[in-house]
C-alpha atoms as a PDB file:
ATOM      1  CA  UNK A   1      54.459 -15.417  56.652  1.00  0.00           C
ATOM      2  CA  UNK A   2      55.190 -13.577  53.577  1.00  0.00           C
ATOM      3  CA  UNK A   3      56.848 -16.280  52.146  1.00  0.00           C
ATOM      4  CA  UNK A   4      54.045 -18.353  52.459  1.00  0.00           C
ATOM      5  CA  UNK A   5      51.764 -15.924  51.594  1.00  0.00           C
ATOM      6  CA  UNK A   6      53.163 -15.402  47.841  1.00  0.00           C
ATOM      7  CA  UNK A   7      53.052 -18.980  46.628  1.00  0.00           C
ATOM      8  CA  UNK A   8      49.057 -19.214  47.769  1.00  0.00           C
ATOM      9  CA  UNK A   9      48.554 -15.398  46.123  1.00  0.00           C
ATOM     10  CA  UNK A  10      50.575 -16.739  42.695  1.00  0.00           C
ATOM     11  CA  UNK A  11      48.071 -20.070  43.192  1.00  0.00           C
ATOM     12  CA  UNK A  12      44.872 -17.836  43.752  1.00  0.00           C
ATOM     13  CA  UNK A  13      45.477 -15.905  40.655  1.00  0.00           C
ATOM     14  CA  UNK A  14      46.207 -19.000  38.580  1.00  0.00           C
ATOM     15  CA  UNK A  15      42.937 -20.409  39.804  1.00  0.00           C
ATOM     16  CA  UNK A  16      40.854 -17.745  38.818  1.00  0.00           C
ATOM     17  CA  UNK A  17      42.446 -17.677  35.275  1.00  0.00           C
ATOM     18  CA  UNK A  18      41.828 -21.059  35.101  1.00  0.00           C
ATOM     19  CA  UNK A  19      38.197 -20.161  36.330  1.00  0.00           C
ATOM     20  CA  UNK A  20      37.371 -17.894  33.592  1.00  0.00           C
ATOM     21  CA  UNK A  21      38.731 -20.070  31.233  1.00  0.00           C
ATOM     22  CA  UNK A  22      36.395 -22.467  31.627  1.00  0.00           C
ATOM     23  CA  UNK A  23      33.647 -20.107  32.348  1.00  0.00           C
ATOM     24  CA  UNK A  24      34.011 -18.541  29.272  1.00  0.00           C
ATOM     25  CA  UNK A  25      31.667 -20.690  27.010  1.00  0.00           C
ATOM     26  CA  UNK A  26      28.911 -19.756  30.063  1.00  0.00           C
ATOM     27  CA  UNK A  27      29.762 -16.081  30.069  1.00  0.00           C
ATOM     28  CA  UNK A  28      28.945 -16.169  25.719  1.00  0.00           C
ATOM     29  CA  UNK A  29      25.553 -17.953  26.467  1.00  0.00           C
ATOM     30  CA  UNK A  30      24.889 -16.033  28.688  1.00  0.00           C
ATOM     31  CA  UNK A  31      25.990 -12.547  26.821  1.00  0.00           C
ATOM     32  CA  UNK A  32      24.733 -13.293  23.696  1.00  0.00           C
ATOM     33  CA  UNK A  33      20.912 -14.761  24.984  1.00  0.00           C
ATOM     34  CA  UNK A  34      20.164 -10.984  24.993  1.00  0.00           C
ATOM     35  CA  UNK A  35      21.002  -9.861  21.817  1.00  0.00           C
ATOM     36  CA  UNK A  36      19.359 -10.443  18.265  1.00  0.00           C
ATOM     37  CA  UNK A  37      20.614 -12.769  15.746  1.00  0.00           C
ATOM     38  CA  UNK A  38      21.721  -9.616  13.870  1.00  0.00           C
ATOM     39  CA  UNK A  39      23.782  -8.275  17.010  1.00  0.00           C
ATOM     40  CA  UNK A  40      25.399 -11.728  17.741  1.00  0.00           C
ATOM     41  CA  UNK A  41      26.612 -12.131  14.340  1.00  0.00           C
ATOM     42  CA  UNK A  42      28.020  -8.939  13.848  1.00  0.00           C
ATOM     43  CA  UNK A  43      29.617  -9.174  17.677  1.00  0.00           C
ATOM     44  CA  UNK A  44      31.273 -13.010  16.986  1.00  0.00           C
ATOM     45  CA  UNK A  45      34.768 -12.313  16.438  1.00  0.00           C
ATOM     46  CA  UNK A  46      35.147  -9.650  19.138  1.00  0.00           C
ATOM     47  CA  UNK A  47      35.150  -9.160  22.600  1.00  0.00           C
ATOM     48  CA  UNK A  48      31.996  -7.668  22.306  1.00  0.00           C
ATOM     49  CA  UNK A  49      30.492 -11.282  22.572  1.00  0.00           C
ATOM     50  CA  UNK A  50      31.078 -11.737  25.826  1.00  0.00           C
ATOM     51  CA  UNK A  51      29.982  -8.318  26.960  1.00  0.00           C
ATOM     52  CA  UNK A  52      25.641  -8.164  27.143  1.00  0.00           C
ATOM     53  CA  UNK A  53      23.822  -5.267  25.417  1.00  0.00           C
ATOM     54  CA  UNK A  54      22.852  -1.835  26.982  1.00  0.00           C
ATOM     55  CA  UNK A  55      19.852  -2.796  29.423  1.00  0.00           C
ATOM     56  CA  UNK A  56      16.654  -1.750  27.413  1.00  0.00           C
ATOM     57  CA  UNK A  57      13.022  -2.507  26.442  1.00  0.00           C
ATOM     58  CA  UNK A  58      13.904  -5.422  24.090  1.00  0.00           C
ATOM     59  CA  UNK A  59      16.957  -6.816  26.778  1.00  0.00           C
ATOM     60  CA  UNK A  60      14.889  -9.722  28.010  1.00  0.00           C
ATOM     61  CA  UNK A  61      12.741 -10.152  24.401  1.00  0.00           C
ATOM     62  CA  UNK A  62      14.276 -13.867  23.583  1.00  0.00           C
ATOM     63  CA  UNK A  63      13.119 -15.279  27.167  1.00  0.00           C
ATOM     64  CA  UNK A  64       9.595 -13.600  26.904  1.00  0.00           C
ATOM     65  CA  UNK A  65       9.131 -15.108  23.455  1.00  0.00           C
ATOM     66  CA  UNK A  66      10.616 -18.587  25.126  1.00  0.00           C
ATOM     67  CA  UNK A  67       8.131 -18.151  28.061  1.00  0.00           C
ATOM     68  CA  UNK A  68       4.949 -16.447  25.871  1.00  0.00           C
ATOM     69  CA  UNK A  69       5.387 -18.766  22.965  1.00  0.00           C
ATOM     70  CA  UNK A  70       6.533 -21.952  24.167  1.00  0.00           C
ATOM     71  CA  UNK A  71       6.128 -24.839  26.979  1.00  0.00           C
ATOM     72  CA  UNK A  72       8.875 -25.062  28.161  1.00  0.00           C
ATOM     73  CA  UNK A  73       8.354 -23.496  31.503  1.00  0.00           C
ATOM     74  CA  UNK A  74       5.778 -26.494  31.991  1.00  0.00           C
ATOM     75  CA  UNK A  75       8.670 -28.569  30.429  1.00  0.00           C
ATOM     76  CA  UNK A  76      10.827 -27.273  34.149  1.00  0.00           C
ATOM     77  CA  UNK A  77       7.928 -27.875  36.188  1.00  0.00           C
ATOM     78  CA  UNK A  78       7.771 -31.045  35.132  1.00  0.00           C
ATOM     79  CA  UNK A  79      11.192 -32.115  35.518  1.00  0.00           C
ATOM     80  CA  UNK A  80      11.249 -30.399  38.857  1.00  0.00           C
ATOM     81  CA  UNK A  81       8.197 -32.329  40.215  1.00  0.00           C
ATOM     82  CA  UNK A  82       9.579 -35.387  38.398  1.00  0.00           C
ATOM     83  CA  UNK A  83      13.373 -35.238  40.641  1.00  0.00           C
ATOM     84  CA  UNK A  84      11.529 -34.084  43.868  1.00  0.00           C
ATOM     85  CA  UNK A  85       9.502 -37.720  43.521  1.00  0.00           C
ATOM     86  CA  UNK A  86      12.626 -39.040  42.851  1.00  0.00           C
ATOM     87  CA  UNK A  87      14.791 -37.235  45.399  1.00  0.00           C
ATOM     88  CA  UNK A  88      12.074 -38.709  48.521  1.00  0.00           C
ATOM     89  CA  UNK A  89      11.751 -42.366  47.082  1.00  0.00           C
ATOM     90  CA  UNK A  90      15.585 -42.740  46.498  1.00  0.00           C
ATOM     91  CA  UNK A  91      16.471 -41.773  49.305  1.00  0.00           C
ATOM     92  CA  UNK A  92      13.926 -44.307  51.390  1.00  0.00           C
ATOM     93  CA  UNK A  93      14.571 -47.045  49.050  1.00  0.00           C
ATOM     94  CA  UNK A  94      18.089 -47.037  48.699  1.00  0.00           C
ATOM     95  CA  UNK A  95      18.436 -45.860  52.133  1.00  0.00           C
ATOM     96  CA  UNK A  96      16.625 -48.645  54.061  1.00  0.00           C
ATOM     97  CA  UNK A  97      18.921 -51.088  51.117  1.00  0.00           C
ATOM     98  CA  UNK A  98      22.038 -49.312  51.900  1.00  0.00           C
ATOM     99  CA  UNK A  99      21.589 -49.664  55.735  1.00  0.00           C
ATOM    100  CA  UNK A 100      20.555 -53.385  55.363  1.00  0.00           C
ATOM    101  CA  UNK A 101      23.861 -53.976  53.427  1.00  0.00           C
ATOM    102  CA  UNK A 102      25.784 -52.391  56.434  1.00  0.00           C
ATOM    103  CA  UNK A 103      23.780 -52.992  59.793  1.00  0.00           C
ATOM    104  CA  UNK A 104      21.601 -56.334  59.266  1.00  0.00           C
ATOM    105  CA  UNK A 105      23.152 -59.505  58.914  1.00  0.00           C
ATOM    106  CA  UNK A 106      21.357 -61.933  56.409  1.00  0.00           C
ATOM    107  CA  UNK A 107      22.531 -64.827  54.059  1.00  0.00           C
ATOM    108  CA  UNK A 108      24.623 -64.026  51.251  1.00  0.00           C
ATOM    109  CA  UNK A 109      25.106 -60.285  52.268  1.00  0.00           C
ATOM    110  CA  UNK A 110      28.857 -59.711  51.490  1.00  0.00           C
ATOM    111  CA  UNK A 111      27.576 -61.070  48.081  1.00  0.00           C
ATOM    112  CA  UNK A 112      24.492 -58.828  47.631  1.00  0.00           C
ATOM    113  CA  UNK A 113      27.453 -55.924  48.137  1.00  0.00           C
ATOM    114  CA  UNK A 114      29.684 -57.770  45.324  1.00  0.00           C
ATOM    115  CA  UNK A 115      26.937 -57.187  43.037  1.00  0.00           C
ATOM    116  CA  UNK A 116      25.804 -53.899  43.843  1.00  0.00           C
ATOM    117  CA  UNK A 117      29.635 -53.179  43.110  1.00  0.00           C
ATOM    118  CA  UNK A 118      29.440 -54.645  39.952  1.00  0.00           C
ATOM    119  CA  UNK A 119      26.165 -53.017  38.938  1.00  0.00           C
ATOM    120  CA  UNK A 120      27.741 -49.507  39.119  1.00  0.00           C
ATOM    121  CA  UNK A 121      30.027 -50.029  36.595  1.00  0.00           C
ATOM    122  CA  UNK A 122      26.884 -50.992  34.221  1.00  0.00           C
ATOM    123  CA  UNK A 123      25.864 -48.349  31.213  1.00  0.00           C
ATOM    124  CA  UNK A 124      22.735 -47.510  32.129  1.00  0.00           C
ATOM    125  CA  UNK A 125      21.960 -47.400  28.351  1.00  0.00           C
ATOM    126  CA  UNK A 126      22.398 -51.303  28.610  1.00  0.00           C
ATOM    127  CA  UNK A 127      19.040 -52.115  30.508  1.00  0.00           C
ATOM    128  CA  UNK A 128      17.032 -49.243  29.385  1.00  0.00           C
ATOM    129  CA  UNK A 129      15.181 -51.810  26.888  1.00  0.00           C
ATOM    130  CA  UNK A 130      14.800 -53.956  29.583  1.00  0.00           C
ATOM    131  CA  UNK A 131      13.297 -51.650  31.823  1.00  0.00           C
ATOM    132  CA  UNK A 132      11.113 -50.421  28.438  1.00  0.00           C
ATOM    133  CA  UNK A 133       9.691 -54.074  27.437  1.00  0.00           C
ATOM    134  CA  UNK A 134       8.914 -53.656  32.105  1.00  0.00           C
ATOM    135  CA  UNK A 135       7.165 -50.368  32.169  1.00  0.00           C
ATOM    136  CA  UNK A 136       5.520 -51.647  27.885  1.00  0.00           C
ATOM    137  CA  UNK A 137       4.129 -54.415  29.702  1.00  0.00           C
ATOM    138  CA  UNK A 138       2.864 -53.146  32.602  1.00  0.00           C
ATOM    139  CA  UNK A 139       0.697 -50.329  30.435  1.00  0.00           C
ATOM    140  CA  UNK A 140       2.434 -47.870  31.783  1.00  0.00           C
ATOM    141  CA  UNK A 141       3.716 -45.986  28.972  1.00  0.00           C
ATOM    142  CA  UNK A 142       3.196 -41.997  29.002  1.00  0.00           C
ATOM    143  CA  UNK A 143       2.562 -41.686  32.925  1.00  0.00           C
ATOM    144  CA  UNK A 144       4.912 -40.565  35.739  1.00  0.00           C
ATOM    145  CA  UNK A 145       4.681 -43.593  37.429  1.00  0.00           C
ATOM    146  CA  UNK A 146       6.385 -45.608  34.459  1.00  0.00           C
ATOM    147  CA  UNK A 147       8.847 -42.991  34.146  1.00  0.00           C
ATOM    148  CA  UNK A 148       9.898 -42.683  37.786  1.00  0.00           C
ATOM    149  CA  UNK A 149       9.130 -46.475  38.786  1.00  0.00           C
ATOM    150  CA  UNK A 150      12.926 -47.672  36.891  1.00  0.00           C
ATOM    151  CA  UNK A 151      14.586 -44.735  38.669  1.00  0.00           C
ATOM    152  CA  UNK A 152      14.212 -45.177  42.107  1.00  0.00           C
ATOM    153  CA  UNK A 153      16.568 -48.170  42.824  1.00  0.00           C
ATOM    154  CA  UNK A 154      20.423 -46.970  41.751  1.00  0.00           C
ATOM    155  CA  UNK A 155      23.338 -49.147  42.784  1.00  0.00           C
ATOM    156  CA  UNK A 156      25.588 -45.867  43.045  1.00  0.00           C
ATOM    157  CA  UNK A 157      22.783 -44.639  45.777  1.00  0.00           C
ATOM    158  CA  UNK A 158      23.166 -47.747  47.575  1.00  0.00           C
ATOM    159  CA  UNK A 159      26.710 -47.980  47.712  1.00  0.00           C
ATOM    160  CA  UNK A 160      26.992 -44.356  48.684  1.00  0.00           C
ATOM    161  CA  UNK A 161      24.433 -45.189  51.629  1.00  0.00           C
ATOM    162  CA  UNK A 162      26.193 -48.080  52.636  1.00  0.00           C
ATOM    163  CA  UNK A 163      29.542 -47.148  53.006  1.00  0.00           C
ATOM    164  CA  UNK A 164      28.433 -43.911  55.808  1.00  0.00           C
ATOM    165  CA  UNK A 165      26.056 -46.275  57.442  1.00  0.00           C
ATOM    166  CA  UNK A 166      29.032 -48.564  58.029  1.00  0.00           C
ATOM    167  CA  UNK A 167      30.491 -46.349  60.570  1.00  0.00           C
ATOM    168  CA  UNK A 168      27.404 -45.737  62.436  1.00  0.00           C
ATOM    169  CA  UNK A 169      28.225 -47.101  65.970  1.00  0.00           C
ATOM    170  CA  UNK A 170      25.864 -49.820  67.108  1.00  0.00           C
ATOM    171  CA  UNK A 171      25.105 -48.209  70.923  1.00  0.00           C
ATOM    172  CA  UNK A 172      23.241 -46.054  69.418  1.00  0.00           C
ATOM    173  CA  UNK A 173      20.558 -48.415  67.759  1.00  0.00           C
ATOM    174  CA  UNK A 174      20.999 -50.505  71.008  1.00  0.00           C
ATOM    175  CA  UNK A 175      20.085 -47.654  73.081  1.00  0.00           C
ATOM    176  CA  UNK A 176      17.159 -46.882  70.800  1.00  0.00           C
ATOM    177  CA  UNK A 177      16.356 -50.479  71.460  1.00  0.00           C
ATOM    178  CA  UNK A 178      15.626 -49.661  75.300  1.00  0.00           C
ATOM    179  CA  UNK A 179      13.281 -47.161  74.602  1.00  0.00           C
ATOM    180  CA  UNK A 180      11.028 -49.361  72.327  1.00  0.00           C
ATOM    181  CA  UNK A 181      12.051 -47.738  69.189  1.00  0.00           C
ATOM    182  CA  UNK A 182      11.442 -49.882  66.241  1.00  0.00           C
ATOM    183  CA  UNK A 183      14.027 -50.153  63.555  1.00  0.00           C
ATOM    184  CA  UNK A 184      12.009 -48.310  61.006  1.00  0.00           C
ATOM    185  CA  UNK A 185      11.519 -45.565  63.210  1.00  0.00           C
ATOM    186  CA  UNK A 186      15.237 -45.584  64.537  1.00  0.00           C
ATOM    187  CA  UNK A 187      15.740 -45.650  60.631  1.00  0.00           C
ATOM    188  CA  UNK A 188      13.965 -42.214  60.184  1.00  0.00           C
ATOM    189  CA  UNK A 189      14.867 -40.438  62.998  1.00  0.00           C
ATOM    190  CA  UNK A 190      18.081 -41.268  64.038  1.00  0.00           C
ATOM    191  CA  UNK A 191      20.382 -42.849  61.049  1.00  0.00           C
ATOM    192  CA  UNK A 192      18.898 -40.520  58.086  1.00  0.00           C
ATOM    193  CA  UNK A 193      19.839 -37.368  60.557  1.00  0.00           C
ATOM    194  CA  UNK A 194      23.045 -38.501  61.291  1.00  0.00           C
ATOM    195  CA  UNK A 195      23.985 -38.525  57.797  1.00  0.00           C
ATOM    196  CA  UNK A 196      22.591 -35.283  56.120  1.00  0.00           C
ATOM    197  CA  UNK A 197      25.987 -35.699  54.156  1.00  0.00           C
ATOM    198  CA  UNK A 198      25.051 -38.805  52.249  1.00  0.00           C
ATOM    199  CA  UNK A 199      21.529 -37.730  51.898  1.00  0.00           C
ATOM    200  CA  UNK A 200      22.346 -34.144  50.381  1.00  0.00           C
ATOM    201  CA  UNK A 201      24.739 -36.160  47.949  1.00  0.00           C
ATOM    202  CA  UNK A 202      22.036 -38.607  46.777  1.00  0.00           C
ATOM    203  CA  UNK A 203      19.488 -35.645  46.405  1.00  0.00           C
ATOM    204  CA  UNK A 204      22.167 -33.677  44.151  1.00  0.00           C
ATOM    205  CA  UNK A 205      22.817 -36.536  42.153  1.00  0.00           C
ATOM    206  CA  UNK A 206      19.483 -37.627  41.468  1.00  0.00           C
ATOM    207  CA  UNK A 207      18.556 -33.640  40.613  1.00  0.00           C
ATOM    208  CA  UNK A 208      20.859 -33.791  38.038  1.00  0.00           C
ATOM    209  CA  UNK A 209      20.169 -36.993  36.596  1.00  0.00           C
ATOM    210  CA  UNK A 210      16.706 -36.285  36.429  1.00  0.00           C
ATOM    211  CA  UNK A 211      17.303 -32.848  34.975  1.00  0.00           C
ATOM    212  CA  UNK A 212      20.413 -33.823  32.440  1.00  0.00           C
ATOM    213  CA  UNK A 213      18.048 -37.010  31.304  1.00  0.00           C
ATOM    214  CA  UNK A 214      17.049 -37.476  27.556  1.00  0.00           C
ATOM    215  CA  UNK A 215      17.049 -40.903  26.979  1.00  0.00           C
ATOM    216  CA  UNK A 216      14.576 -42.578  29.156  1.00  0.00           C
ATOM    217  CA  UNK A 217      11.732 -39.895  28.912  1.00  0.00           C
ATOM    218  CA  UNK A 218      11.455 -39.637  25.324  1.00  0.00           C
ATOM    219  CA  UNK A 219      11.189 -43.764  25.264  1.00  0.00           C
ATOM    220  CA  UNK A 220       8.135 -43.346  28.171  1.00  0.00           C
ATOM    221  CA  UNK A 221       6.702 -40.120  27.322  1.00  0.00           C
ATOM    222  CA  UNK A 222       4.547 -39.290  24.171  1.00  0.00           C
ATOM    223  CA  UNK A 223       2.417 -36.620  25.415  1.00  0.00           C
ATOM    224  CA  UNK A 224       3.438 -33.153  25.351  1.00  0.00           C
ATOM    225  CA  UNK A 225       2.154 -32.113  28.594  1.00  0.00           C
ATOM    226  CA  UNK A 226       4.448 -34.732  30.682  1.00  0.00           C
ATOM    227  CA  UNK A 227       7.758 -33.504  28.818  1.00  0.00           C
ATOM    228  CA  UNK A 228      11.081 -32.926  30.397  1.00  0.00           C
ATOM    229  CA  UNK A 229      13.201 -29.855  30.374  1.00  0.00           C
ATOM    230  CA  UNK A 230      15.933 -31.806  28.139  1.00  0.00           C
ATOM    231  CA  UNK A 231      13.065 -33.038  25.628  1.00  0.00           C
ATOM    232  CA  UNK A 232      11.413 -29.541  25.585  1.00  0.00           C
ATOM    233  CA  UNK A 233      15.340 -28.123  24.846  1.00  0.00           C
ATOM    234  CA  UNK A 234      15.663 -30.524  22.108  1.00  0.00           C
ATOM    235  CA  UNK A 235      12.042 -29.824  20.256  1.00  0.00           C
ATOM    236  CA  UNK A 236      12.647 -25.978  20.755  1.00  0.00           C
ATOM    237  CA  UNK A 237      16.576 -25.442  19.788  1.00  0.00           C
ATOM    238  CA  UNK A 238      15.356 -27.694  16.180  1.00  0.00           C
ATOM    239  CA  UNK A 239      12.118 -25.290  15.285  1.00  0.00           C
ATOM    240  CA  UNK A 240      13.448 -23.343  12.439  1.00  0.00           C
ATOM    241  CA  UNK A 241      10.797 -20.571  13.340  1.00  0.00           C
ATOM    242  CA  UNK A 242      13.537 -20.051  16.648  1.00  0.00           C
ATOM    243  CA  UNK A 243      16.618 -17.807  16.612  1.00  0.00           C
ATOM    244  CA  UNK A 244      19.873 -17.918  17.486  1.00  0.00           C
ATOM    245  CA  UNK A 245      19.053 -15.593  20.920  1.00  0.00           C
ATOM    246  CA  UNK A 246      16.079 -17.524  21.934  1.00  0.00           C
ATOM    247  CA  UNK A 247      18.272 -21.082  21.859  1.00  0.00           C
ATOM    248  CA  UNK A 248      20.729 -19.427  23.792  1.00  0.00           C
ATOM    249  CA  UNK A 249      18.079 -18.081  26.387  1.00  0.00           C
ATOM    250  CA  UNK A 250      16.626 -21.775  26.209  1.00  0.00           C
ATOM    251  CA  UNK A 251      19.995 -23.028  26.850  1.00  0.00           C
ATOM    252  CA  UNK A 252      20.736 -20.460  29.270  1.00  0.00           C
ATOM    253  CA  UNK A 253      17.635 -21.514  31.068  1.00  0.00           C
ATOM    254  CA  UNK A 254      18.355 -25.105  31.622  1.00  0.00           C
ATOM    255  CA  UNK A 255      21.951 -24.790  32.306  1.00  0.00           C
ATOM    256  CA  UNK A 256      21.861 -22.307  35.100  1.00  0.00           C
ATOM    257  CA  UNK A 257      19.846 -24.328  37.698  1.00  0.00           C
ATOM    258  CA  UNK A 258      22.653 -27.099  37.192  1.00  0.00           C
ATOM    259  CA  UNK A 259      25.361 -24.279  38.175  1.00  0.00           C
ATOM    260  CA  UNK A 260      23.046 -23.449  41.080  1.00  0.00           C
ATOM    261  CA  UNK A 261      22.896 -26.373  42.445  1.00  0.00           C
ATOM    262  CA  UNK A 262      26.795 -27.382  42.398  1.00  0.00           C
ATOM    263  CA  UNK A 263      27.615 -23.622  43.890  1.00  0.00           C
ATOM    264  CA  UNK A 264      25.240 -24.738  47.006  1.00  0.00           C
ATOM    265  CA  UNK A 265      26.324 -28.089  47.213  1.00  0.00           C
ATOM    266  CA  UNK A 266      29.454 -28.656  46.013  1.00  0.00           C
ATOM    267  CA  UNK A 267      30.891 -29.071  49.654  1.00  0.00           C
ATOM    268  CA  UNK A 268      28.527 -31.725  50.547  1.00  0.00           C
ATOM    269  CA  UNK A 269      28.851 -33.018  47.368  1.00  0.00           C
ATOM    270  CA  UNK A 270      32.874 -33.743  47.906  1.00  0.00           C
ATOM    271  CA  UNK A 271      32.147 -34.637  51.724  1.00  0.00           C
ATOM    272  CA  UNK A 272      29.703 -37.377  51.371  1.00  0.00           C
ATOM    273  CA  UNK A 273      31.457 -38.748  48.100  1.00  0.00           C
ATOM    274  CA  UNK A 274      35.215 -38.785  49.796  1.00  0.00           C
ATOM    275  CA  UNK A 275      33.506 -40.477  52.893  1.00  0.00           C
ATOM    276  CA  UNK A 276      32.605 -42.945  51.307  1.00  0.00           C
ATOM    277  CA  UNK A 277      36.052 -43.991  50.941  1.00  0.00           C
ATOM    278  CA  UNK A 278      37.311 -43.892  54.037  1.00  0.00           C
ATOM    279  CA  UNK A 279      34.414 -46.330  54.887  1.00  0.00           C
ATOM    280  CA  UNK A 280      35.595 -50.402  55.618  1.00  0.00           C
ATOM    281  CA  UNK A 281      32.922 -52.990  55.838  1.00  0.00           C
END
C-alpha cells in the first residue's frame, strides 16, 4: 500500500503545482482588483501582486465605482435572462430534434444525422451574416427575440442529444404506450429525466456561450439597455476615465461566474460529453 501510495502523493503534488500555475493569472486579477493604480504599479514586479491589500474602507472602492457608476450590473442581468431563455428553448428544441434523429424513423434520417455532423464543424462566424440579413429582414433588430431566435437550434446540442437518446431502451416508451401516454408527454417526463446528464451539459454550454458572446449581440443590439456582459466589458475596460483596478474588478466580475459554473459542473460536464461517445446509432 505504501508503494502505491507514493506515486499518487508525488502525482497529487504535481497536480496542484500545475494548478497554481495556471491559476496564477486569476489569483493577479483577482489581487490586484483591490488596489489603486498607484499600489499595482508599484507592487508589479513582486510577489506582492499576487497578495490583496490589508482589508479596509477603500478594499472594495473599484467594484462600488463599477456598480455606482456604471451599467454593467444591468449588462449581467441581461446576459443572465438572455442564457436562461436560451438554456429552456435549447433544450426543447434540440431535444425533441435530437430524439427524432435517434427514436423516430422517417425518410432520409441517417442523412439528416450526416449533416448535423457536418454542421458542427462549421465557424459559426461563417453564417452570422446570414442569420443578420434573417433577423434585418424580419425587423427585428435591437430586441431579444432577434437576438435569441438564431441561437436556439445548435448542431453540437443535437448531436449531444442524440447520441444519449440512442441508448434509451424502447420498453420503456412501449410501456408508456399502454398507459395512453402521448409521445410529447413521454418526451417530458420520462426521456428528459432519464438524461439529466445531457441536459446539464447543454445548459452549461449554452451559459457560456451566451455569457463568452461578443459577436452576435453587438451586430443585433444598438440600445444600451439590452447590452451583454461581454459588450458592457468591452465599452467599460476602453473609457479612459477607468483605471487599471476598476478593469480588473470588471474583469474579475465577468470571469468568476464562468469558474463557478465549471467547479459545479465540471463532472457532468465530462459525463454527458464522454457518453456521447460510447453511443452507436
Amino acid at each position: 500500500m505504501r508503494k502505491n501510495s507514493i506515486p499518487r502523493i508525488i502525482l497529487t503534488i504535481i497536480l496542484f503545482v500545475l494548478s497554481l500555475f495556471f491559476l496564477f493569472p486569476v489569483i493577479w486579477m483577482l489581487a490586484n482588483s483591490f488596489k489603486t493604480d498607484a499600489a499595482i504599479t508599484a507592487d508589479m514586479n513582486s510577489l506582492k501582486a499576487f497578495i490583496p491589500p490589508a482589508l479596509n474602507g477603500s478594499f472594495f472602492e473599484n467594484y462600488v465605482t463599477v456598480i455606482k457608476d456604471t451599467d454593467f450590473i444591468r449588462y449581467m442581468l441581461n446576459t443572465l435572462f438572455y442564457a436562461a431563455i436560451l438554456i429552456v428553448a435549447g433544450v426543447v428544441v434540440n431535444g425533441l430534434a435530437g430524439y427524432a434523429l435517434a427514436k423516430i424513423k422517417f425518410p432520409f434520417r441517417e442523412r439528416w444525422v450526416l449533416i448535423i455532423m457536418m454542421l458542427m464543424i462549421v465557424p459559426s462566424e461563417t453564417i452570422i451574416t446570414i442569420n443578420f440579413l434573417f433577423v434585418a429582414k424580419m425587423g427585428l433588430l435591437n430586441t431579444i427575440f432577434g437576438y435569441i431566435l438564431p441561437m436556439i437550434v445548435n448542431p453540437f446540442n443535437i448531436f449531444l442529444f442524440r447520441q444519449v437518446f440512442v441508448s434509451l431502451p424502447d420498453d420503456v416508451w412501449e410501456a408508456a404506450q399502454l398507459d395512453y401516454c402521448s409521445p410529447v408527454k413521454y418526451f417530458f417526463t420520462m426521456v428528459l429525466p432519464m438524461s439529466k446528464t445531457v441536459v446539464a451539459t447543454v445548459s452549461v454550454f449554452t451559459f457560456l456561450g451566451v455569457w463568452n458572446d461578443y459577436l452576435w449581440p453587438s451586430l443585433v443590439f444598438t440600445s444600451s439597455d439590452l447590452l451583454t456582459a461581454q459588450i458592457g466589458l468591452n465599452s467599460i475596460t476602453s473609457n479612459d476615465n477607468t483605471t487599471m483596478g476598476q478593469t480588473l474588478a470588471v474583469i474579475t466580475m465577468i470571469t468568476i461566474p464562468v469558474i463557478i459554473i465549471y467547479a459545479l459542473f465540471s463532472k457532468q460536464i465530462v459525463e454527458g460529453v464522454v457518453s456521447t461517445g460510447s453511443k452507436e446509432g
